[in-house]
C-alpha atoms as a PDB file:
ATOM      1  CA  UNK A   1      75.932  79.090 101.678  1.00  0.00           C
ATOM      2  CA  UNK A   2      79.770  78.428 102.094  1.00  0.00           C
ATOM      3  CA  UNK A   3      81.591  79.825  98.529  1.00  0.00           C
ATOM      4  CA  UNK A   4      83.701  76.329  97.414  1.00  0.00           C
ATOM      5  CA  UNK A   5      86.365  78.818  96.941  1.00  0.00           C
ATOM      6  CA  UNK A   6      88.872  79.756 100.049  1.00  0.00           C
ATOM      7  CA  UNK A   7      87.737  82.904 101.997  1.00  0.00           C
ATOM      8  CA  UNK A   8      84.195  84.526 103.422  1.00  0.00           C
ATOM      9  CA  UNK A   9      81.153  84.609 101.274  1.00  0.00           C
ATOM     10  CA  UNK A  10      81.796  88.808 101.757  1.00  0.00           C
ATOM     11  CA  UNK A  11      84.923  88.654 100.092  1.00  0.00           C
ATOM     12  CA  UNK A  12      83.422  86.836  97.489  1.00  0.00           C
ATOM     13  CA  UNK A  13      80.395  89.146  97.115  1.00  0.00           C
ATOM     14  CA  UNK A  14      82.739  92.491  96.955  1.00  0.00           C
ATOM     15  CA  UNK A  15      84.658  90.560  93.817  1.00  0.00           C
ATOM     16  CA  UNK A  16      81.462  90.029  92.326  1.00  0.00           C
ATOM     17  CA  UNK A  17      80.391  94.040  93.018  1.00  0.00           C
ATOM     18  CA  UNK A  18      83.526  95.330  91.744  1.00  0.00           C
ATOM     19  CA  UNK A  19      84.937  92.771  89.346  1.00  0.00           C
ATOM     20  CA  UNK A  20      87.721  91.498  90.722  1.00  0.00           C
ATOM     21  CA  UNK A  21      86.951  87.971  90.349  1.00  0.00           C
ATOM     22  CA  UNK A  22      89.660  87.183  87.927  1.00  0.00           C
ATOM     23  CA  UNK A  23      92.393  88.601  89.898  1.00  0.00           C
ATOM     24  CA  UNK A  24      91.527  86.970  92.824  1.00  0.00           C
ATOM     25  CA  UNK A  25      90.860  83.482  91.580  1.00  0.00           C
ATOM     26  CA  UNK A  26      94.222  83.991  89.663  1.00  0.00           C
ATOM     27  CA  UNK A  27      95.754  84.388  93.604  1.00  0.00           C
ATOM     28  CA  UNK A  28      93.705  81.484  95.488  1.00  0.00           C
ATOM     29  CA  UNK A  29      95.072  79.163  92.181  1.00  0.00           C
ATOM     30  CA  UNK A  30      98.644  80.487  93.001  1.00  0.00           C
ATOM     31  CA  UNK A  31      99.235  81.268  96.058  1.00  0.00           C
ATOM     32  CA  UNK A  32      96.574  79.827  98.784  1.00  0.00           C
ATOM     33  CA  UNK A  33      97.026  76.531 100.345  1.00  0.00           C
ATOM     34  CA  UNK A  34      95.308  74.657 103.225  1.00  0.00           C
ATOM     35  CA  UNK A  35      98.387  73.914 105.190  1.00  0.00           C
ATOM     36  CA  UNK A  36     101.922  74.850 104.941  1.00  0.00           C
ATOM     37  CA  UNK A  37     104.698  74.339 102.537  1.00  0.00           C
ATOM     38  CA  UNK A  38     107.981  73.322 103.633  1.00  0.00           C
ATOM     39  CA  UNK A  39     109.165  77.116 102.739  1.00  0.00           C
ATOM     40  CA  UNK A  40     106.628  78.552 104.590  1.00  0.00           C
ATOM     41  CA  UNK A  41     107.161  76.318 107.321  1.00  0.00           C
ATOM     42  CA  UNK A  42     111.336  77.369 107.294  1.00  0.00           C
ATOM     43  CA  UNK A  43     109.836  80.957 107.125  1.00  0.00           C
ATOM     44  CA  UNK A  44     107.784  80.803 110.239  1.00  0.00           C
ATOM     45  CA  UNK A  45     110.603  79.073 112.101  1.00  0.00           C
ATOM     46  CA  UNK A  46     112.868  81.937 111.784  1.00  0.00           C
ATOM     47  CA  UNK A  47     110.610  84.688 112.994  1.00  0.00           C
ATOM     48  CA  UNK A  48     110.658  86.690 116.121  1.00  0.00           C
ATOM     49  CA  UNK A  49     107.504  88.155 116.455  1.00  0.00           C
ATOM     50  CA  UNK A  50     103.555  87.452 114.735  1.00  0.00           C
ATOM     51  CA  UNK A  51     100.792  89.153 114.999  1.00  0.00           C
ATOM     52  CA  UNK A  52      97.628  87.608 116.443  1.00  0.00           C
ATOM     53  CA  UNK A  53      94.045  87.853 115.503  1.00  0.00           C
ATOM     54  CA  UNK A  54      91.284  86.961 117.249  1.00  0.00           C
ATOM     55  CA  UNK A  55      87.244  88.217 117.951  1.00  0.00           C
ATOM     56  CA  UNK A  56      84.859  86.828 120.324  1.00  0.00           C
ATOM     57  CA  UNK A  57      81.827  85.234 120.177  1.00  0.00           C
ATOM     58  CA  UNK A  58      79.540  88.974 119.268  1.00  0.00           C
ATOM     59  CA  UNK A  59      82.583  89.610 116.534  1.00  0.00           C
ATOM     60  CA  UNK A  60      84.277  92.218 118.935  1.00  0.00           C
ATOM     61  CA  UNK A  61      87.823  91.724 117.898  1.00  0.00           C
ATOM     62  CA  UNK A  62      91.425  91.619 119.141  1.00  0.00           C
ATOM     63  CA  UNK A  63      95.137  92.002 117.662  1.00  0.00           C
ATOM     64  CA  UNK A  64      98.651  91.692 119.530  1.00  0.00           C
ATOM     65  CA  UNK A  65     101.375  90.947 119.118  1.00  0.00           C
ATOM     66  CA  UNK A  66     103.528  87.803 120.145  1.00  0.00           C
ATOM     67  CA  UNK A  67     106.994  87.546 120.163  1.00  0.00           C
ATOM     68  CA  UNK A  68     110.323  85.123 120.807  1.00  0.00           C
ATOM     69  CA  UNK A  69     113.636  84.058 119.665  1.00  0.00           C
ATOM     70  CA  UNK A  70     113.629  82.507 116.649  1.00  0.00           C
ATOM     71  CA  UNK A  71     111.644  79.169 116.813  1.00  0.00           C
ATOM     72  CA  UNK A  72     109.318  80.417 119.493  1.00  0.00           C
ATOM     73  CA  UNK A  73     106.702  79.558 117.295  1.00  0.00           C
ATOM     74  CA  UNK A  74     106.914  75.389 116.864  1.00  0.00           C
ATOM     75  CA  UNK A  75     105.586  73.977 113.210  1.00  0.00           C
ATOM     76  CA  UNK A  76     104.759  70.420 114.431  1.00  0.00           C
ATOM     77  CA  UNK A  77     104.176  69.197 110.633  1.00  0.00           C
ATOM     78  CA  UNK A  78     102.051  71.476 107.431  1.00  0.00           C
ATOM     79  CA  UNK A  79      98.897  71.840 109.504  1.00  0.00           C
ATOM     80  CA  UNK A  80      99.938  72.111 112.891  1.00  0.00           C
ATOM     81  CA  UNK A  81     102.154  75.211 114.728  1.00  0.00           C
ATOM     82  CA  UNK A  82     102.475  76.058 117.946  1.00  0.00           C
ATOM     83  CA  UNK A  83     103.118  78.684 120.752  1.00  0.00           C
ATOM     84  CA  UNK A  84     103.721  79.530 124.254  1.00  0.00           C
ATOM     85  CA  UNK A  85     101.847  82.184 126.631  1.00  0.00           C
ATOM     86  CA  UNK A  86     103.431  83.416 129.148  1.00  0.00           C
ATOM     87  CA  UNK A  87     102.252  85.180 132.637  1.00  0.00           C
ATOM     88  CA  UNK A  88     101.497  88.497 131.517  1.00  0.00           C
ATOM     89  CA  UNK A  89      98.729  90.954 132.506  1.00  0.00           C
ATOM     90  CA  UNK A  90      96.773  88.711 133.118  1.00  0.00           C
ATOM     91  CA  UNK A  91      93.872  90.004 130.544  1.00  0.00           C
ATOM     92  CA  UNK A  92      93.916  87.117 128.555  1.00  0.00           C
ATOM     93  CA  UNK A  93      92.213  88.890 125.439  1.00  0.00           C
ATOM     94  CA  UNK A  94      93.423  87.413 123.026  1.00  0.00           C
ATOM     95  CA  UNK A  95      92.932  83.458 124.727  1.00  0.00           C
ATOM     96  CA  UNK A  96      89.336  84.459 126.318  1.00  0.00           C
ATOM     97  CA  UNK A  97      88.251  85.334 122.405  1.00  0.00           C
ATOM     98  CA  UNK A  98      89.643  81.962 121.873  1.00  0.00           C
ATOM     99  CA  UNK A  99      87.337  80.089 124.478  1.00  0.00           C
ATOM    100  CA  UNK A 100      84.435  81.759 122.963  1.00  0.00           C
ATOM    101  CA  UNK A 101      85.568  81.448 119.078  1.00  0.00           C
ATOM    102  CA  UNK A 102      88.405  79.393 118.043  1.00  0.00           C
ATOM    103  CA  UNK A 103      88.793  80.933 114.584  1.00  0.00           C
ATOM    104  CA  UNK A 104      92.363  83.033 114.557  1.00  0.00           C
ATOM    105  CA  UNK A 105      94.734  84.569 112.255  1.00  0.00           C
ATOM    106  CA  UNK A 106      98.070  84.897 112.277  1.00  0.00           C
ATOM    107  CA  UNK A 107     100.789  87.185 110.207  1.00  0.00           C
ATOM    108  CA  UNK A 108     104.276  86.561 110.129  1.00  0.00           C
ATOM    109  CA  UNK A 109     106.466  89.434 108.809  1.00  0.00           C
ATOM    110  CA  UNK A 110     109.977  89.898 107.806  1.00  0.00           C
ATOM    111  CA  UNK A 111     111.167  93.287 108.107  1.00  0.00           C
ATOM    112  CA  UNK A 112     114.777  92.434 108.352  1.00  0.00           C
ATOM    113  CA  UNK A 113     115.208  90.261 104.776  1.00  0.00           C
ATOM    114  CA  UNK A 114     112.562  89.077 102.460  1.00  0.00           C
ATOM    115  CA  UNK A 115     109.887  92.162 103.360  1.00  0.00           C
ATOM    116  CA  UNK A 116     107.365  89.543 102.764  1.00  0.00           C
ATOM    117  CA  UNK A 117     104.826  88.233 105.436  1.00  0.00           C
ATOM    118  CA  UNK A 118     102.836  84.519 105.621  1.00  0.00           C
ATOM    119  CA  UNK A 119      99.291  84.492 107.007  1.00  0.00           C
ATOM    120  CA  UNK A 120      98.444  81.970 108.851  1.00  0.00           C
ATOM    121  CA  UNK A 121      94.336  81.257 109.750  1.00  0.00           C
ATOM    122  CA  UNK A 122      93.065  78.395 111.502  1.00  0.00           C
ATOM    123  CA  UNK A 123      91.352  76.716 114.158  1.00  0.00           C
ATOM    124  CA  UNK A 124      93.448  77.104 117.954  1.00  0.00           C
ATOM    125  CA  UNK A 125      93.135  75.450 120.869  1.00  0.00           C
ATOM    126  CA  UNK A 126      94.504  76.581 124.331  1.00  0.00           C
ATOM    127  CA  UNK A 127      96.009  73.410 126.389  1.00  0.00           C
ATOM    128  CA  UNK A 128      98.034  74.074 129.361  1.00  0.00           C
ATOM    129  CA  UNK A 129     101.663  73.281 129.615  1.00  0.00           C
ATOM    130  CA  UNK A 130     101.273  70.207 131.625  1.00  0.00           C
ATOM    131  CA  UNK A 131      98.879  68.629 129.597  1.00  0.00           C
ATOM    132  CA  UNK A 132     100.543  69.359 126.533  1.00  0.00           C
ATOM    133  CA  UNK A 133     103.588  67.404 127.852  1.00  0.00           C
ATOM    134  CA  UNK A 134     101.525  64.838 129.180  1.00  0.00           C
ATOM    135  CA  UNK A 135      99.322  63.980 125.810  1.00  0.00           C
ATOM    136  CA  UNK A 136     100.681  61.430 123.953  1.00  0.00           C
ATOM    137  CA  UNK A 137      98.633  62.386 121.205  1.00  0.00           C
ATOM    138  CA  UNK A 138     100.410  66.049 120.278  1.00  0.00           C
ATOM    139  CA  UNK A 139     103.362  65.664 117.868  1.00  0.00           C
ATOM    140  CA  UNK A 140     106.844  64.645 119.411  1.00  0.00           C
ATOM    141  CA  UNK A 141     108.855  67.785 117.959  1.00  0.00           C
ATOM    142  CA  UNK A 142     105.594  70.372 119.752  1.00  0.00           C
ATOM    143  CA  UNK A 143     106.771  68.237 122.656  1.00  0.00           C
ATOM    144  CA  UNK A 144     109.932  68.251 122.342  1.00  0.00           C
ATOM    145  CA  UNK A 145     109.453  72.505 121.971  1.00  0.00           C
ATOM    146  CA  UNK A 146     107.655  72.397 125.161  1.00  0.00           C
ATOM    147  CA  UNK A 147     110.377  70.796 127.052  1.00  0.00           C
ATOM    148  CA  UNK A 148     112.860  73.263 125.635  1.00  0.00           C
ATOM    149  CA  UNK A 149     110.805  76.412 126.346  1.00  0.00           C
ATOM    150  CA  UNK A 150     110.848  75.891 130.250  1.00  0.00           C
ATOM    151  CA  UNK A 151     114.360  74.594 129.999  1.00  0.00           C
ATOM    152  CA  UNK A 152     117.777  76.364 131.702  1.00  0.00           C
ATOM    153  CA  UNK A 153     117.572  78.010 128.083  1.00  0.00           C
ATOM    154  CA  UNK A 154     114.556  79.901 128.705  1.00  0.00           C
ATOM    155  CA  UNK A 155     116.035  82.680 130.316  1.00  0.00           C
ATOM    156  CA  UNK A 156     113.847  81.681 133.392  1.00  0.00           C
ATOM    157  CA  UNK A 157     110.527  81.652 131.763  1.00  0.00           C
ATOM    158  CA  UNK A 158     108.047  79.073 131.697  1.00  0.00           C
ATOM    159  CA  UNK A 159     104.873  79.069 129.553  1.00  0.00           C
ATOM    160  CA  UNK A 160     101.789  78.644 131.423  1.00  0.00           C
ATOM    161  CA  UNK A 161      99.953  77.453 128.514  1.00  0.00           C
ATOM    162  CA  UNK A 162     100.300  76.889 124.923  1.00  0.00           C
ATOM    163  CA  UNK A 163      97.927  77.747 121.689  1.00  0.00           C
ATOM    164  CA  UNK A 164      97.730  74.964 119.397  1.00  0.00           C
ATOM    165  CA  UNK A 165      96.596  76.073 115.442  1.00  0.00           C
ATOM    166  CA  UNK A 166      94.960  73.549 113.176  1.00  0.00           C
ATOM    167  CA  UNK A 167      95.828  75.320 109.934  1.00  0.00           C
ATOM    168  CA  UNK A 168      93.457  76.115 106.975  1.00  0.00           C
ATOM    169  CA  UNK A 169      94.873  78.500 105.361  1.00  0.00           C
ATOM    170  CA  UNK A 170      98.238  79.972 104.012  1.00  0.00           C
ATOM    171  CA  UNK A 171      99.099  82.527 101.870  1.00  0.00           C
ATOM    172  CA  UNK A 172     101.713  85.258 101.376  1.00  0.00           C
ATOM    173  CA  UNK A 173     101.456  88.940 102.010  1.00  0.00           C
ATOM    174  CA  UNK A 174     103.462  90.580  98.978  1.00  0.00           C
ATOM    175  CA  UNK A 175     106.597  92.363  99.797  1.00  0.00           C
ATOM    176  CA  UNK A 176     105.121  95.709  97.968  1.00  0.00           C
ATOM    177  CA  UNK A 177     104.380  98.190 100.941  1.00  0.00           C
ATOM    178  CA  UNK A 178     106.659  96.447 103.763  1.00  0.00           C
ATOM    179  CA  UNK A 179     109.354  98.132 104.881  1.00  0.00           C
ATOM    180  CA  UNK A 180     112.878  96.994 104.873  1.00  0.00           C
ATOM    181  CA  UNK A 181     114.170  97.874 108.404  1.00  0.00           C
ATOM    182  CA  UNK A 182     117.665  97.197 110.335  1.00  0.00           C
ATOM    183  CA  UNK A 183     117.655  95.643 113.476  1.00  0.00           C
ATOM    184  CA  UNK A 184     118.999  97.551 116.746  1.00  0.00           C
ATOM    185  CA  UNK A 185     120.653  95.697 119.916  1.00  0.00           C
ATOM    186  CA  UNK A 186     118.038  96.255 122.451  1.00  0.00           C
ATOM    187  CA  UNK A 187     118.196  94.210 126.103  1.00  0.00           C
ATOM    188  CA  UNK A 188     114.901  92.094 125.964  1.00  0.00           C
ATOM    189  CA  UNK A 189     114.132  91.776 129.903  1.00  0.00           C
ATOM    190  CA  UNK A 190     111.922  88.880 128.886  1.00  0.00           C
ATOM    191  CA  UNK A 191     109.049  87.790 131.512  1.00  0.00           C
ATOM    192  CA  UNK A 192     109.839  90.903 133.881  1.00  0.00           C
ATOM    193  CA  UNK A 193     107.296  92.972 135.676  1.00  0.00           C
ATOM    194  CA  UNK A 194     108.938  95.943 136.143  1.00  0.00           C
ATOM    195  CA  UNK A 195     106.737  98.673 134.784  1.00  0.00           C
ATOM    196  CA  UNK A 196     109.066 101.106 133.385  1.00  0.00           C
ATOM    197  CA  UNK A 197     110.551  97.926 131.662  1.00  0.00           C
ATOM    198  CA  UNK A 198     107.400  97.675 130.034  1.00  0.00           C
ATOM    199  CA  UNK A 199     106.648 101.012 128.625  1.00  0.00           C
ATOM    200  CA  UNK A 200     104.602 102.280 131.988  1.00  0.00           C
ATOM    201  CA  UNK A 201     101.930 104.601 131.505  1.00  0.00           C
ATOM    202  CA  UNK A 202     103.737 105.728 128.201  1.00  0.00           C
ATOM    203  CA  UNK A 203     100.206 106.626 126.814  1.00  0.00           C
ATOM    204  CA  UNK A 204      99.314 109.205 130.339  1.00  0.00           C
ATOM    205  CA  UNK A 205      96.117 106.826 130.769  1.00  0.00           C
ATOM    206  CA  UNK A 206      96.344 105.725 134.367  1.00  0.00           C
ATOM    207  CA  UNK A 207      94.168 108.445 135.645  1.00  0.00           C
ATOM    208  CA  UNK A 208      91.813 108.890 133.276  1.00  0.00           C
ATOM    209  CA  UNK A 209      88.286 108.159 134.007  1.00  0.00           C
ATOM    210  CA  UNK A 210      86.375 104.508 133.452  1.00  0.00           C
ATOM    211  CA  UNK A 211      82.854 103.907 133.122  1.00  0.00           C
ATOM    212  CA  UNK A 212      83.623 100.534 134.565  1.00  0.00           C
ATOM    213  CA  UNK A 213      85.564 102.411 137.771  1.00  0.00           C
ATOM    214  CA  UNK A 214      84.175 103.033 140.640  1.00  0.00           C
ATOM    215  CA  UNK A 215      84.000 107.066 141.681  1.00  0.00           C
ATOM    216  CA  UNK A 216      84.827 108.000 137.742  1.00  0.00           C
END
């Protein structure tokens, strides 16, 4: 049975076990909403990077990491955000999870300022760019971000798709064990394929053996 509380019937359980109900109802009174405030929603706007969550349909699960100049990440209005996917690997982990189980989770952090993070869970969707310009029914200003994204200020990039989140729930990650960091100049070769621009085989995995591999 679904706790009328927000989060899983587990979490609930442990603060039964261990007697932490208190504290936590204390936090989903304070600090948990079902969309996003206006500061939250400046908060996310001014972020680089987020993290992304996702499992499939077995609960096998996925995180990685997105990232963008500053507004990559569109907040249509307090339950609605936004944001591109570019050609990459071509994988797809994190968008096949999606097909299969829509349920994601996203953290924003800032490292450079507040040290504080927002997560963000929710309900996503994956339309293509095309049809995302093309529905009249998505939000002007996620539009409107669409347009801009594959514009001459895109550096050349156009998304191939977009990730639409229905947000449920919002809630701040405390500031406590984040680390305050300063940001270096680095040249962001954004949509290459050049592998040593993209770390190569920094890890010394490429001839390893695969179960999956043929002659391994």
């Amino acid at each position: 049975m679904t706790h009328p509380l927000p989060g899983s019937d587990g979490e609930h359980r442990l603060q039964a076990l261990h007697g932490t109900e208190r504290r936590a109802r204390a936090f989903y009174d304070h600090q948990v909403l079902d969309h996003l405030s206006d500061t939250m929603r400046e908060f996310i706007a001014a972020q680089e990077m987020m993290f992304v969550s996702t499992a499939d349909a077995r609960g096998h699960c996925d995180c990685s990491i997105r990232a963008g100049l500053p507004g990559f990440v569109c907040v249509a209005d307090d339950r609605t955000l936004a944001y591109p996917e570019y050609r990459g690997n071509g994988v797809m982990a994190s968008l096949g999870n999606m097909v299969e189980n829509a349920h994601v989770g996203l953290l924003f952090v800032d490292f450079f300022r507040a040290t504080v993070g927002c997560h963000v869970n929710g309900e996503a969707r994956v339309v293509e760019h095309a049809d995302l310009l093309a529905d009249p029914h998505v939000p002007e200003t996620l539009r409107e971000a669409a347009r801009l994204a594959a514009g001459p200020d895109a550096g050349g990039r156009q998304p191939e798709r977009w990730v639409v989140v229905h947000v449920e729930e919002a809630y701040i990650h405390c500031s406590k064990h984040i680390p305050l960091l300063m940001k270096r100049p680095k040249d962001i070769p954004w949509g290459t394929d050049d592998p040593a621009a993209k770390g190569g085989d920094f890890f010394g995995v490429r001839d390893l053996p695969r179960p999956w591999r043929e002659g391994d």
